[in-house]
Protein backbone atom coordinates (compact mmCIF):
# COMPACT_ATOMS: atom_id res chain seq x y z
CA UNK A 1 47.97 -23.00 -69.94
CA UNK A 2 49.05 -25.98 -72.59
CA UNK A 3 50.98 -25.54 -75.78
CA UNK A 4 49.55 -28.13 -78.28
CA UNK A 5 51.76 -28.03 -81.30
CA UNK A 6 51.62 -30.15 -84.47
CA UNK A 7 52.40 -33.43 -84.90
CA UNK A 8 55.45 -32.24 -87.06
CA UNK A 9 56.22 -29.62 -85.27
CA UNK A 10 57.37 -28.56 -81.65
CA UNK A 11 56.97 -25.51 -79.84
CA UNK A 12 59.78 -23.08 -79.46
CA UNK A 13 60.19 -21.48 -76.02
CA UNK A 14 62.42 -18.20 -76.89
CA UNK A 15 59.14 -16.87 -78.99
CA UNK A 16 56.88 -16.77 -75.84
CA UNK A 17 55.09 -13.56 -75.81
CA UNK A 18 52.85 -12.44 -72.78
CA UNK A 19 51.09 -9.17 -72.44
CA UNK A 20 49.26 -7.28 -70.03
CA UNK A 21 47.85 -3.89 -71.94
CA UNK A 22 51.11 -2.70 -73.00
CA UNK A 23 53.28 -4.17 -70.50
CA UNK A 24 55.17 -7.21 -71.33
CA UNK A 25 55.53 -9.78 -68.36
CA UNK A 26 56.90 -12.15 -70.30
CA UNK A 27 60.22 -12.24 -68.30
CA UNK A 28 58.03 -12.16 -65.09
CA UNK A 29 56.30 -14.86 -65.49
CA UNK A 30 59.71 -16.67 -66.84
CA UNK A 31 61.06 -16.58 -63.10
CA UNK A 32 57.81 -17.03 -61.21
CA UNK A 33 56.34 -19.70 -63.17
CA UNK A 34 57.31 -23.29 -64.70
CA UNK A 35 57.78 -22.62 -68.52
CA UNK A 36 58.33 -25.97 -70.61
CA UNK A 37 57.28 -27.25 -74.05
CA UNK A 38 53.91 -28.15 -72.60
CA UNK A 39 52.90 -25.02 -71.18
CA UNK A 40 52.63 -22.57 -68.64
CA UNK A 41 52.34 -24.30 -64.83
CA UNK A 42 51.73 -21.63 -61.22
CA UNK A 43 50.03 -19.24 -59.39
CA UNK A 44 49.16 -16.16 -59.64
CA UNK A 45 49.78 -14.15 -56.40
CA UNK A 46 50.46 -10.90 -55.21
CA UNK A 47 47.83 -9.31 -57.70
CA UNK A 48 45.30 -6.17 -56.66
CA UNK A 49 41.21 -7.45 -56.81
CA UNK A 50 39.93 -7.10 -60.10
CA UNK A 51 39.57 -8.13 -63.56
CA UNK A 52 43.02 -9.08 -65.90
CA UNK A 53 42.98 -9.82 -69.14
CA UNK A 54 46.65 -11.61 -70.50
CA UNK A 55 47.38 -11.80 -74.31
CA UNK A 56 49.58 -15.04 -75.46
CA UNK A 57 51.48 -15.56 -78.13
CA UNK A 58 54.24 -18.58 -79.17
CA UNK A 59 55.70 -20.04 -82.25
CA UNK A 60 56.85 -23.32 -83.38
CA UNK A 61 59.48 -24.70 -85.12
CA UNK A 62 57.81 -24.31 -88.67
CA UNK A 63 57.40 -20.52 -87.73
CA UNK A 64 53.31 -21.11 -87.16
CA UNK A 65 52.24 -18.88 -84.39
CA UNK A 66 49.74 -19.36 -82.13
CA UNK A 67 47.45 -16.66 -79.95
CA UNK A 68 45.40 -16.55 -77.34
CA UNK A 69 43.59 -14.15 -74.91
CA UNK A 70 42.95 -15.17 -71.03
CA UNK A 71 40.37 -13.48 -69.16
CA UNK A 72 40.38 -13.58 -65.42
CA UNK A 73 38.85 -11.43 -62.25
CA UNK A 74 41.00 -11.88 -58.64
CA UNK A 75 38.58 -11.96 -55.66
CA UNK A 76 39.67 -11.02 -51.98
């Protein structure tokens, strides 16, 4: 996933929001993934078959917040 901010602007990391349902993996994917300005970089592994749908949401520096839905199925 990229972050694509403004020209003025620039994205700020701490307001990274990820959500499964209710859950919040944010920290989770903070350790298993490579989290920089530009985006979101790795795999996902270790998930059950099926279908996964991941909410996004991050903020930049002029407090504009952007949000996204991703929509994935895992196959065997």
């Amino acid at each position: 996933m990229r972050f694509m901010p403004s020209d003025d602007a620039t994205i700020a990391l701490d307001t990274l929001k990820i959500k499964y349902g209710w859950f919040d993996l944010t920290e989770k994917v903070l350790q298993r993934m490579i989290v920089t300005a530009s985006g979101i970089e790795g795999q996902i592994d270790a998930v059950k078959p099926g279908k996964y749908k991941l909410k996004f949401s991050i903020s930049d520096d002029k407090q504009r917040t952007g949000r996204t839905t991703m929509t994935f199925r895992v196959v065997k």
